[in-house]
C-alpha atoms as a PDB file:
ATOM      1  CA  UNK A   1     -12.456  47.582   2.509  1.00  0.00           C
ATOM      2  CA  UNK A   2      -9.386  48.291   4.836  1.00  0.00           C
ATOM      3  CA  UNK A   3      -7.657  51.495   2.828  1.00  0.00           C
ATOM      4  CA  UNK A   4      -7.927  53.071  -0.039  1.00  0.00           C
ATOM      5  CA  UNK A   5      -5.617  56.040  -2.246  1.00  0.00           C
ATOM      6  CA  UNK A   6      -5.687  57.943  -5.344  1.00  0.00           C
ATOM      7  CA  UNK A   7      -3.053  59.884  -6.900  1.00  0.00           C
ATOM      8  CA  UNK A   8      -3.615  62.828  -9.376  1.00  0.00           C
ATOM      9  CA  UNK A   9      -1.438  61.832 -12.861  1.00  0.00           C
ATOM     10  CA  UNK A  10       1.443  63.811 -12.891  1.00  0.00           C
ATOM     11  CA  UNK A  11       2.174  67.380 -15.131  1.00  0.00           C
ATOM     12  CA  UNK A  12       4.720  64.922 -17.074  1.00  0.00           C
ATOM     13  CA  UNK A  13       2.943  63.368 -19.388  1.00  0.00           C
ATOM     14  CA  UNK A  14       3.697  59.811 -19.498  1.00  0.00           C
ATOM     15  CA  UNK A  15       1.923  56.569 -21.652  1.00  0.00           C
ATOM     16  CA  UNK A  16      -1.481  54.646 -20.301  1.00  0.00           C
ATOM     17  CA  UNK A  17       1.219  51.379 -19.233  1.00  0.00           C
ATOM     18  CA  UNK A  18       3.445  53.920 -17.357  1.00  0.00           C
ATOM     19  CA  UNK A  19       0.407  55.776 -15.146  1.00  0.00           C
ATOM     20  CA  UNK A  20      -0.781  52.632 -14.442  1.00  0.00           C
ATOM     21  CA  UNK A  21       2.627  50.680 -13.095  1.00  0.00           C
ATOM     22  CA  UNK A  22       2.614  54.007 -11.286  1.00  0.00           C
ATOM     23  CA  UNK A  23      -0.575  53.120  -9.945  1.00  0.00           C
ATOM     24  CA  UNK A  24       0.531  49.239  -8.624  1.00  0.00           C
ATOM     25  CA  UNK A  25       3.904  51.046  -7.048  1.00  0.00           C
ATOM     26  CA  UNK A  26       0.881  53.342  -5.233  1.00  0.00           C
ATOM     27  CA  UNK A  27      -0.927  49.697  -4.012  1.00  0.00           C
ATOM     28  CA  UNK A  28       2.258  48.232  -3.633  1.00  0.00           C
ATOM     29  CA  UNK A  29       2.946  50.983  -0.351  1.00  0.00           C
ATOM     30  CA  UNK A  30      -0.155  50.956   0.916  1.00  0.00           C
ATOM     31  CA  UNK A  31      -0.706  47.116   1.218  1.00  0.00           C
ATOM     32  CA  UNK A  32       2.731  47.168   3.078  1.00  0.00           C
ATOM     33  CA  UNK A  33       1.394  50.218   5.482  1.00  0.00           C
ATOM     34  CA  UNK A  34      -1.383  47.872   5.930  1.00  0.00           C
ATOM     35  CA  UNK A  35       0.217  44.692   6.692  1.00  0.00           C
ATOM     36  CA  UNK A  36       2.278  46.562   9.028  1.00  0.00           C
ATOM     37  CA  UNK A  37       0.071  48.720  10.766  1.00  0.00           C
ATOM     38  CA  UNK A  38      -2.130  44.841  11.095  1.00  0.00           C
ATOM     39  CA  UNK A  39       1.096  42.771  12.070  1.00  0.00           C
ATOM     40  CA  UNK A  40       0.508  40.586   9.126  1.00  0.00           C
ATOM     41  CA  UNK A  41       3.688  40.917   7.375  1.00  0.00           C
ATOM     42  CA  UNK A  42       4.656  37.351   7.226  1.00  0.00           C
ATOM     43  CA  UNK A  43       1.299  36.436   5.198  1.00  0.00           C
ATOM     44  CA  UNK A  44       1.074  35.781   1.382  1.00  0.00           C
ATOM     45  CA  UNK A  45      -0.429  38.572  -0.425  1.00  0.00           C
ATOM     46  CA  UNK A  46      -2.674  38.315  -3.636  1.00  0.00           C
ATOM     47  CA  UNK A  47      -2.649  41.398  -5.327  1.00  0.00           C
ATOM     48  CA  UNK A  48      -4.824  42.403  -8.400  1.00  0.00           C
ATOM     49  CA  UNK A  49      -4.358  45.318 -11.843  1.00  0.00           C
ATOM     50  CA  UNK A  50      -6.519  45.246 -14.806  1.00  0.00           C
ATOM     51  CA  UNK A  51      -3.028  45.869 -16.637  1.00  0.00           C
ATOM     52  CA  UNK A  52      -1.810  43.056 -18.692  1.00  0.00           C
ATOM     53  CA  UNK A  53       1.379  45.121 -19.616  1.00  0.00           C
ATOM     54  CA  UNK A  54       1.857  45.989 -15.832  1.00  0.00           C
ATOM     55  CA  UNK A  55       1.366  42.524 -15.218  1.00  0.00           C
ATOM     56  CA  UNK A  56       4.148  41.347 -17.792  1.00  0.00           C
ATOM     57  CA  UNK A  57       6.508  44.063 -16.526  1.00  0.00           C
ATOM     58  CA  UNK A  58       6.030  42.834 -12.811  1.00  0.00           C
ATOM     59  CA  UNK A  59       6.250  39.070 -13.547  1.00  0.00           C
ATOM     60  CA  UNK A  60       9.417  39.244 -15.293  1.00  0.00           C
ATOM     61  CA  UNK A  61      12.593  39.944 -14.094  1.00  0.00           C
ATOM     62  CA  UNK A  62      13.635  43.665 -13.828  1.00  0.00           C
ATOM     63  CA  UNK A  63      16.802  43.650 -15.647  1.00  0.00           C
ATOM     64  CA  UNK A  64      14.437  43.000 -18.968  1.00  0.00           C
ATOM     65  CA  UNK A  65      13.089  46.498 -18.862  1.00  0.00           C
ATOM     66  CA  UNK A  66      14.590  50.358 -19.354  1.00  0.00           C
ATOM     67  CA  UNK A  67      15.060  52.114 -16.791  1.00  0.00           C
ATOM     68  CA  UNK A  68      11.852  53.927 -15.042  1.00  0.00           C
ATOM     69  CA  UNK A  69       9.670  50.324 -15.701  1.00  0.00           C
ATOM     70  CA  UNK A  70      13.503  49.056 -13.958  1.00  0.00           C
ATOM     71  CA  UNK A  71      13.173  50.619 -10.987  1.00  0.00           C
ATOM     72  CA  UNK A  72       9.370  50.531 -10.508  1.00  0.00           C
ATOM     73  CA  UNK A  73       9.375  47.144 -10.950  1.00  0.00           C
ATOM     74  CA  UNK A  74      12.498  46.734  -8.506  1.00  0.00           C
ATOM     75  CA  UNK A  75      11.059  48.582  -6.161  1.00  0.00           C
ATOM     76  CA  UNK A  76       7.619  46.425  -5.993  1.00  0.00           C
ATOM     77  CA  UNK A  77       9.759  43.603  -5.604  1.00  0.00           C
ATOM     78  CA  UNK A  78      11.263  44.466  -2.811  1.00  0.00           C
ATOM     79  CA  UNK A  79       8.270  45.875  -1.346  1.00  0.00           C
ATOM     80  CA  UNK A  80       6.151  42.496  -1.595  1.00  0.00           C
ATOM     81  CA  UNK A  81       8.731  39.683  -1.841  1.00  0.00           C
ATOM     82  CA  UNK A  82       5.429  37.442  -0.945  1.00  0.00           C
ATOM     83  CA  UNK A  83       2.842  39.097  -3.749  1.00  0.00           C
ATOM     84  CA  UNK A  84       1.052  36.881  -5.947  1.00  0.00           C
ATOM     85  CA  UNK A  85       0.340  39.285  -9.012  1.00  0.00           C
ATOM     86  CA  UNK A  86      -3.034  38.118 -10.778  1.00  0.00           C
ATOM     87  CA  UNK A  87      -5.672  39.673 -13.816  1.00  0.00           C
ATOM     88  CA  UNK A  88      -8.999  40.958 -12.579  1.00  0.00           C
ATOM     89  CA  UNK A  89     -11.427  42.308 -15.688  1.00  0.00           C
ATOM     90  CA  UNK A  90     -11.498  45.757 -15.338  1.00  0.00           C
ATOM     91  CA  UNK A  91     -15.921  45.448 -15.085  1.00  0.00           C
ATOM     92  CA  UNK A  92     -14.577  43.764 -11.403  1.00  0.00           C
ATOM     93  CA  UNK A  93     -12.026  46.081  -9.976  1.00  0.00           C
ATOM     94  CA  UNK A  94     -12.876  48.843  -7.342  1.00  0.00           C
ATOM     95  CA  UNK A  95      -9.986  50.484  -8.175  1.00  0.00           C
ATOM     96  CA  UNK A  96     -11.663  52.378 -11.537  1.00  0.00           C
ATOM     97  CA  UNK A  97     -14.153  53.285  -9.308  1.00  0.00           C
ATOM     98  CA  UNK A  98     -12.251  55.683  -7.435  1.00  0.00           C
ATOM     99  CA  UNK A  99     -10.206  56.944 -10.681  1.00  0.00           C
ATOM    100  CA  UNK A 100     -12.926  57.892 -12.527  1.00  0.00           C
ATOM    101  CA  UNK A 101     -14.486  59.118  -9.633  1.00  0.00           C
ATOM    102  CA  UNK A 102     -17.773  58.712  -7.427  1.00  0.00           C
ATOM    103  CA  UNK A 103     -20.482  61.584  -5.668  1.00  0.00           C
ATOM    104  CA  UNK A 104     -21.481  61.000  -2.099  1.00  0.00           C
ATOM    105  CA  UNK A 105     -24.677  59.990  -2.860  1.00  0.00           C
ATOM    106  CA  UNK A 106     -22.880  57.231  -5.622  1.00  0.00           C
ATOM    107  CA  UNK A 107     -20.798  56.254  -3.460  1.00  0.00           C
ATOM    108  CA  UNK A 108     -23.117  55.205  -0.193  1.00  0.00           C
ATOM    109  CA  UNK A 109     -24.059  52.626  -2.699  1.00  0.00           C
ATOM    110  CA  UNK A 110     -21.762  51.249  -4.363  1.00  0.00           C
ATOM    111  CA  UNK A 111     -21.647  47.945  -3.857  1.00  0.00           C
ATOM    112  CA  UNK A 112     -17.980  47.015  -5.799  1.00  0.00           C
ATOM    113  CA  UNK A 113     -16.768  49.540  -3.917  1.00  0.00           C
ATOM    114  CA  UNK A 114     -17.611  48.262  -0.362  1.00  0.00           C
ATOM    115  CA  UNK A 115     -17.527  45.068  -0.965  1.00  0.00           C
ATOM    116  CA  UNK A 116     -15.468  44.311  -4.287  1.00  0.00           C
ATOM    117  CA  UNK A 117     -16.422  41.530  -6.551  1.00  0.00           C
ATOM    118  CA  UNK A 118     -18.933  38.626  -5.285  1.00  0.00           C
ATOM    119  CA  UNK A 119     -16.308  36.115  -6.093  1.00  0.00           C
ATOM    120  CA  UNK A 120     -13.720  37.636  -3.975  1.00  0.00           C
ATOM    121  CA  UNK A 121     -15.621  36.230  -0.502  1.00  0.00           C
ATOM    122  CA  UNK A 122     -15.635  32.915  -2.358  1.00  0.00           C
ATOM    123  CA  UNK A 123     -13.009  30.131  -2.200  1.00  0.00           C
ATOM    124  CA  UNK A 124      -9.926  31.286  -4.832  1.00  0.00           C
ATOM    125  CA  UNK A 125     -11.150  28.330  -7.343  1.00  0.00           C
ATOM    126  CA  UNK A 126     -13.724  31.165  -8.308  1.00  0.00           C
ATOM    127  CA  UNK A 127     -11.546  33.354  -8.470  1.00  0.00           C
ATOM    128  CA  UNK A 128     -11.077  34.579 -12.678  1.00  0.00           C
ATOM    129  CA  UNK A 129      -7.538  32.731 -13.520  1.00  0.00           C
ATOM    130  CA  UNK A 130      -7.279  34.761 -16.860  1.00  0.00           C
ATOM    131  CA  UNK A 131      -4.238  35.203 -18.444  1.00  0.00           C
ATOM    132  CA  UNK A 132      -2.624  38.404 -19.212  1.00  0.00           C
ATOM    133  CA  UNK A 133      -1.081  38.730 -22.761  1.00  0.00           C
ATOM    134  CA  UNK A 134      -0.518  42.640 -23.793  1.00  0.00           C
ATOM    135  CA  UNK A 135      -1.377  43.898 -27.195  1.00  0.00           C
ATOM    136  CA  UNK A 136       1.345  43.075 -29.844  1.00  0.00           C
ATOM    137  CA  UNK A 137       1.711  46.784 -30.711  1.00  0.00           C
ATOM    138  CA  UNK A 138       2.081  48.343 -27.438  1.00  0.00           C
ATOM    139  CA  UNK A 139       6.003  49.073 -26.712  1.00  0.00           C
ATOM    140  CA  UNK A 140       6.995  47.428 -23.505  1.00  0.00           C
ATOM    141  CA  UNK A 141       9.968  49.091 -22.800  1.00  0.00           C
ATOM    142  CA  UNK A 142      11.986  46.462 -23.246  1.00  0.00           C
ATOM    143  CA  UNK A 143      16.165  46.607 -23.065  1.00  0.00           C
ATOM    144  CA  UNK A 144      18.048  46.110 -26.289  1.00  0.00           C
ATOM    145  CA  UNK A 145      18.786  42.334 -26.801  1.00  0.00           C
ATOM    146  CA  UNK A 146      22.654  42.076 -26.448  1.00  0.00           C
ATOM    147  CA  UNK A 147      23.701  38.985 -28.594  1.00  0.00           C
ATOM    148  CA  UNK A 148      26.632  37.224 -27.081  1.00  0.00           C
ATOM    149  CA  UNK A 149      28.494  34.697 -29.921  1.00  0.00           C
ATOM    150  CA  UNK A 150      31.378  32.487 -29.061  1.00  0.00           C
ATOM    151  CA  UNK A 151      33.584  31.104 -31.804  1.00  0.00           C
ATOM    152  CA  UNK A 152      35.031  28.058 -31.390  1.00  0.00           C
ATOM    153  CA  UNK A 153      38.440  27.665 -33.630  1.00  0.00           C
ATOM    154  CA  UNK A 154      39.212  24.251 -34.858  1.00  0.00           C
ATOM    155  CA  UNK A 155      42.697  23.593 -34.854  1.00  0.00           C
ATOM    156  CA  UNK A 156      44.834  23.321 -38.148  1.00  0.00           C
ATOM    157  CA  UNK A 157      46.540  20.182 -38.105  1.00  0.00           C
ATOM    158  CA  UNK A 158      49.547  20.226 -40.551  1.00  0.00           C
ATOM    159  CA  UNK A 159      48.892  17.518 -43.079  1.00  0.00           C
ATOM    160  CA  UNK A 160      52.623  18.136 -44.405  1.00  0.00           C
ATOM    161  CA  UNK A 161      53.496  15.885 -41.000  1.00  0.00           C
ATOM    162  CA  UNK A 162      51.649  12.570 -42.152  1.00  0.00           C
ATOM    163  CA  UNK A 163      53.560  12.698 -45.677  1.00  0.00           C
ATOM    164  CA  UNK A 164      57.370  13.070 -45.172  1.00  0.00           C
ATOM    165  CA  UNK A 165      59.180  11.032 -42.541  1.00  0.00           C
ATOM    166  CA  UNK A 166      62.581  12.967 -42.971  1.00  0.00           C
ATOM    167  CA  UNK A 167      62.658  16.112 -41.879  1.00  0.00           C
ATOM    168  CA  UNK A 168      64.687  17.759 -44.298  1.00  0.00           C
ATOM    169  CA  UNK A 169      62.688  16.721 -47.393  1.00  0.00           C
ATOM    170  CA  UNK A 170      59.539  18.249 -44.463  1.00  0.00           C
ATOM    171  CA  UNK A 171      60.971  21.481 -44.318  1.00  0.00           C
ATOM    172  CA  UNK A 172      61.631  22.031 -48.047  1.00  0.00           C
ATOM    173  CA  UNK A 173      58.624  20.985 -49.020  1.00  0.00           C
ATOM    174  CA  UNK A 174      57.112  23.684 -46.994  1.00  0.00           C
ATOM    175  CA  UNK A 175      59.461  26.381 -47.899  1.00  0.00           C
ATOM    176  CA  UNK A 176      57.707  25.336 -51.589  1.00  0.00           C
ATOM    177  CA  UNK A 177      54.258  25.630 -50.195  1.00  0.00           C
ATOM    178  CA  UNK A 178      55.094  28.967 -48.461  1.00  0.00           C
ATOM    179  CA  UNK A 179      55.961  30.498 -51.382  1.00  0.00           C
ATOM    180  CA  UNK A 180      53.461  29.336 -53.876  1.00  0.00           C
ATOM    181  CA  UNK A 181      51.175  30.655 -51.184  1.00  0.00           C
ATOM    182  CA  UNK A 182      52.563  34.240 -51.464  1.00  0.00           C
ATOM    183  CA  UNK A 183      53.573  34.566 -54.716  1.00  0.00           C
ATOM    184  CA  UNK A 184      50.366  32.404 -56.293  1.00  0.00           C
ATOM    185  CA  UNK A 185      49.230  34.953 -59.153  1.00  0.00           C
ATOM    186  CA  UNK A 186      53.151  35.828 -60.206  1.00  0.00           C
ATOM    187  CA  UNK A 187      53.575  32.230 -60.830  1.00  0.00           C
ATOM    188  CA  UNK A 188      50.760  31.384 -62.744  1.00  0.00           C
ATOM    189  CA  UNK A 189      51.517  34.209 -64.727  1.00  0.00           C
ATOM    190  CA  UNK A 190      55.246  33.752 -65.502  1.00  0.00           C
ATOM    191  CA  UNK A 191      54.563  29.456 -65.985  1.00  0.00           C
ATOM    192  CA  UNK A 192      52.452  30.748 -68.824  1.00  0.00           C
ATOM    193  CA  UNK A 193      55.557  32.453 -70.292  1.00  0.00           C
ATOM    194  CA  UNK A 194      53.799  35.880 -69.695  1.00  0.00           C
ATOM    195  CA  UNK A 195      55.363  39.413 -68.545  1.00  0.00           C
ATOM    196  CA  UNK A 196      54.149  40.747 -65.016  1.00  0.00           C
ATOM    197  CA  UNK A 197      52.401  43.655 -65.030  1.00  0.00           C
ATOM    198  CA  UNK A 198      54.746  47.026 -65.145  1.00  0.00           C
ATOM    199  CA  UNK A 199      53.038  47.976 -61.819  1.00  0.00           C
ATOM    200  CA  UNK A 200      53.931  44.433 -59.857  1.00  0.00           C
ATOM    201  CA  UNK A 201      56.781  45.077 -57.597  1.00  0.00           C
ATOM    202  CA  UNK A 202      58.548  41.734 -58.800  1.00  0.00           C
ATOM    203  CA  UNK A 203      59.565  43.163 -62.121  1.00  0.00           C
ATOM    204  CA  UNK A 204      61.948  45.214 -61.487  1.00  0.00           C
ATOM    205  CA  UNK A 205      63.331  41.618 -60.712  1.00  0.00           C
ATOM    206  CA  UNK A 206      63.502  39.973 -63.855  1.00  0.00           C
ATOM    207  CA  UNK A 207      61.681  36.698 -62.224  1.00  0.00           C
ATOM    208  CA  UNK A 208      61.572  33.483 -63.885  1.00  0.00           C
ATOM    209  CA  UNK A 209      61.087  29.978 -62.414  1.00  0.00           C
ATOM    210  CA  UNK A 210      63.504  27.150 -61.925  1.00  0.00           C
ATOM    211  CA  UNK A 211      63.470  23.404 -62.075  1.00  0.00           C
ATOM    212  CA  UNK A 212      61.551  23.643 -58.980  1.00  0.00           C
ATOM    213  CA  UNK A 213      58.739  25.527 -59.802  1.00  0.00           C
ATOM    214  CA  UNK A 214      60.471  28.520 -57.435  1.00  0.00           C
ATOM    215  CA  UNK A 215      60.549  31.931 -58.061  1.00  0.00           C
ATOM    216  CA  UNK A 216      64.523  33.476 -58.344  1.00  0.00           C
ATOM    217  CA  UNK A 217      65.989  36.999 -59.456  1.00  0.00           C
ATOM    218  CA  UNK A 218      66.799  37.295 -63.335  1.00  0.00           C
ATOM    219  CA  UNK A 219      69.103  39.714 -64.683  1.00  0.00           C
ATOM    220  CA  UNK A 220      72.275  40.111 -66.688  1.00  0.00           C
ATOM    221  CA  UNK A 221      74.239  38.017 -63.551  1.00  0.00           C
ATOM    222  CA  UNK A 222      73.483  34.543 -65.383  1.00  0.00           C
ATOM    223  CA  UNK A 223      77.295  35.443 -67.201  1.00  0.00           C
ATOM    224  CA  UNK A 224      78.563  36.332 -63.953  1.00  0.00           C
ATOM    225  CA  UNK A 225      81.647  33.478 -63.125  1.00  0.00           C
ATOM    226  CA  UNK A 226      79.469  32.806 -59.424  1.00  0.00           C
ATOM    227  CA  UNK A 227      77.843  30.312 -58.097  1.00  0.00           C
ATOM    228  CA  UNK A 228      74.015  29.862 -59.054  1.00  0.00           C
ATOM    229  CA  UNK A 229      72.881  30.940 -55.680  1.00  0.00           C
ATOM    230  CA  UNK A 230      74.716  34.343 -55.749  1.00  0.00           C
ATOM    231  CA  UNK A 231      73.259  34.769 -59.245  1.00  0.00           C
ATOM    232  CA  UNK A 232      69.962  33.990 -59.426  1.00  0.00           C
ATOM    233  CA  UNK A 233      68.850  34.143 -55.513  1.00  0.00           C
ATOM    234  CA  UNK A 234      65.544  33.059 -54.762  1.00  0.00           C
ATOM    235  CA  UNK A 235      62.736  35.744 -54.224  1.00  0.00           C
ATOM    236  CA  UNK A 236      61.309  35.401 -50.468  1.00  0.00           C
ATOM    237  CA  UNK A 237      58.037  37.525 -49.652  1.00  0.00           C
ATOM    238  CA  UNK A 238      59.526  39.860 -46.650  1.00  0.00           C
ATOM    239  CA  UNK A 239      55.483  38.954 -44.551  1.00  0.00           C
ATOM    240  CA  UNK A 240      56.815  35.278 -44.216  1.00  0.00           C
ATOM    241  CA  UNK A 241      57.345  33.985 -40.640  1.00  0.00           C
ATOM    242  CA  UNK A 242      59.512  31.209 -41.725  1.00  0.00           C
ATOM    243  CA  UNK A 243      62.039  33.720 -43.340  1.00  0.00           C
ATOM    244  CA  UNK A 244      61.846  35.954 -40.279  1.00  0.00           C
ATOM    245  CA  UNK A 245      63.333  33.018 -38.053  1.00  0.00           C
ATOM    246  CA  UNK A 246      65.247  31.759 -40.848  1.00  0.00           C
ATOM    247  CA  UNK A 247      67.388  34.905 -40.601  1.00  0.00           C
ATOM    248  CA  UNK A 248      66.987  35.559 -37.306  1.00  0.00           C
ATOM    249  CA  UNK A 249      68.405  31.556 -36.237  1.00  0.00           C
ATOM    250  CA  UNK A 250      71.596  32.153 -38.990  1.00  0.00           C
ATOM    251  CA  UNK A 251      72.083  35.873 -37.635  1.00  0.00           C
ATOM    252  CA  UNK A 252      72.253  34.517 -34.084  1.00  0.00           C
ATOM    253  CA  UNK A 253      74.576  31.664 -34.752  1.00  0.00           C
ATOM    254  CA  UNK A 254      77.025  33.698 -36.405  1.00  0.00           C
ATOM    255  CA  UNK A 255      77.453  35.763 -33.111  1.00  0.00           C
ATOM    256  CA  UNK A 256      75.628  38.960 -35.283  1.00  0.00           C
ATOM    257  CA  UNK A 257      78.407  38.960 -37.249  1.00  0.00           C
ATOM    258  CA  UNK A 258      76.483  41.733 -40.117  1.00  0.00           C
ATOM    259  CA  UNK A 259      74.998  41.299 -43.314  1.00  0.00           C
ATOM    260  CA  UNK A 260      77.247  39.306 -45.784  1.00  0.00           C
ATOM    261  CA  UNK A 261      78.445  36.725 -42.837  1.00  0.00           C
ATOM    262  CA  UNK A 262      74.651  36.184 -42.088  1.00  0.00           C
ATOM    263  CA  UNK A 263      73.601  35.567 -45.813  1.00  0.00           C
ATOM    264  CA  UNK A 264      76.836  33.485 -46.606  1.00  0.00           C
ATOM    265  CA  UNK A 265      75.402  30.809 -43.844  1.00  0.00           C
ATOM    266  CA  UNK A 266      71.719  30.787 -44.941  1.00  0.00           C
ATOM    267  CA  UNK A 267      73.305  30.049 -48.394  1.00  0.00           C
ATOM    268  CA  UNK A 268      75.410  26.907 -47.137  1.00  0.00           C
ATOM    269  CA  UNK A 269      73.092  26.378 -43.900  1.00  0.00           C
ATOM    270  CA  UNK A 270      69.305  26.333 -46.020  1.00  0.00           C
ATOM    271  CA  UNK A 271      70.082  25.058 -49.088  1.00  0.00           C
ATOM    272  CA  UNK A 272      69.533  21.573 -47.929  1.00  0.00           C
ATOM    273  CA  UNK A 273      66.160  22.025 -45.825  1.00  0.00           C
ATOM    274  CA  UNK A 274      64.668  24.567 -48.096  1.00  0.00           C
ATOM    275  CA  UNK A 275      64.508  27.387 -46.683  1.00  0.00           C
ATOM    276  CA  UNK A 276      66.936  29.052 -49.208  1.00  0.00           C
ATOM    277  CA  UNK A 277      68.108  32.291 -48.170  1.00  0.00           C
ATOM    278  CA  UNK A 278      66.878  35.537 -48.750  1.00  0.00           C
ATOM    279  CA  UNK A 279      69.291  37.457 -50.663  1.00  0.00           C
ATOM    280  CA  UNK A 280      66.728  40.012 -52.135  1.00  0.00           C
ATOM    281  CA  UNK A 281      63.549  40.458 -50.198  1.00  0.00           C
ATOM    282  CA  UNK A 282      60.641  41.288 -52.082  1.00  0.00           C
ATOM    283  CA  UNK A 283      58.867  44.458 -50.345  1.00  0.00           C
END
C-alpha cells in the first residue's frame, strides 16, 4: 500500500451510484498525486471499483450521461487518459475496508488491507476478468435520446409529359386536371344533376358543366346577345398557381393596361391552350 483516503458523504443526500462515482473521482486524484509525486506518469494504470454502474458510466462516453455523472466522468478522463477501468468483487477490495471502518487493533492485521487480494501479486491472467452489467432497474442517468429523421422526397415526375406531344393540347389538358382537382366534390355533385349545398360558395354561381366536363357561371346571361365566353365564364379556384401566372403573363403583356384589357387577352390569348380566363374567381 502506497496511499490511501476517505471522504465523509456529503450533507446532500445523493443515490448509492452517485457516492460511489464520487468515490472513483476521489481515487482518480490520488493515483495522479501518486504517479506524480513517483515520476511514473507515463505508465498504464489499472484501476479497480466494485461499481458496475460506475463502471458503465466511466467506460462510455461522457456526452451519454446528465450532467453531474457528465462532468465526473469528464473529469476522470482527463485525469487518467491511460486508466484501464476493471470489476473487483467487493469480498476483494480494500477500499470497503476503510469505509466501513477498522480499530487499531483490526487494522494491524488486516491482511486485504496491507496487502490487497492474493491474486493481485500474481500475473494479470489471475486477475478476476468479470464483467460489469448494472441492475436493469437502477436509473443511470442517462441523456434523453434525441431522434434525428431525414426524409428523403421523391420527385414527382409529370406523367402529362409522356402523353401529349403538342403542347397546346399539354397545357389544356392540365388546365382540366387542375380544376377537377379543386373543384372534385362540386362536380360530382352537379354531373349527378344535384343542387350544391346552400352553404357552398359556388352557388351563388349558378354552376353547371359544359361539353368539357368544366365548371362555368350560370345565370340569366345565357339570353344575353354575347359571346359564350362573356356569358358563361369558366369558374377558376383563386389557390391555383397556374391562374396566378396566367394573369400575371396577360397583365404584363398588355403593358398593365387594368382590368377589362387584361381579361379581354386571357379570353382570346387562353382559349386555345386551356387555361381559359378567369372572369369570376371563386373565393
Amino acid at each position: 500500500m502506497v496511499c490511501s483516503k476517505t471522504k465523509i458523504a456529503p450533507i446532500k443526500r445523493l443515490s448509492i451510484p452517485r457516492l460511489e462515482l464520487t468515490a472513483v473521482l476521489l481515487l482518480t486524484r490520488l493515483i495522479k498525486n501518486t504517479l506524480r509525486a513517483l515520476k511514473l506518469e507515463d505508465g498504464s494504470v489499472t484501476c479497480w471499483a466494485d461499481s458496475s454502474v460506475t463502471l458503465t458510466w466511466i467506460t462510455a462516453h461522457p456526452a451519454r450521461w446528465k450532467d453531474f455523472v457528465h462532468n465526473r466522468v469528464s473529469a476522470i478522463h482527463e485525469l487518467l487518459p491511460n486508466g484501464t477501468w476493471r470489476f473487483v468483487p467487493g469480498k476483494d477490495n480494500p477500499a470497503d475496508c476503510a469505509s466501513r471502518g477498522l480499530t487499531p487493533e483490526h487494522l494491524s492485521r488486516h491482511e486485504l488491507w496491507w496487502k490487497g487480494p492474493n491474486w493481485l501479486s500474481r500475473s494479470k491472467s489471475y486477475w478476476p476478468s468479470l464483467g460489469f452489467t448494472p441492475a436493469q432497474d437502477v436509473d443511470l442517468e442517462e441523456r434523453p435520446g434525441t431522434a434525428m429523421i431525414a426524409v428523403t422526397r421523391q420527385l414527382l415526375y409529370w406523367e402529362l409529359l409522356d402523353r401529349y406531344s403538342n403542347l397546346t393540347k399539354l397545357l389544356r389538358i392540365t388546365a382540366l386536371c387542375l380544376q377537377q382537382a379543386w373543384f372534385a366534390c362540386e362536380i360530382e355533385i352537379i354531373s349527378r344533376n344535384e343542387q350544391l349545398p346552400k352553404s357552398n360558395p359556388l352557388v351563388r354561381l349558378t354552376p353547371f358543366l359544359d361539353q368539357e366536363g368544366l365548371l362555368r357561371v350560370g345565370g340569366r346571361l345565357h339570353n344575353a346577345h354575347i359571346d359564350t365566353e362573356s356569358k358563361h365564364p369558366f369558374i377558376l379556384p383563386r389557390g391555383s398557381l397556374l391562374n396566378k401566372l396566367l394573369v400575371d403573363d396577360a397583365h404584363k403583356r398588355m403593358l398593365h393596361g387594368g382590368t377589362q384589357i387584361t381579361l379581354a387577352f386571357i379570353r382570346r390569348t387562353y382559349w386555345i391552350v386551356g387555361g381559359r380566363a378567369p372572369v369570376r374567381k371563386h373565393s
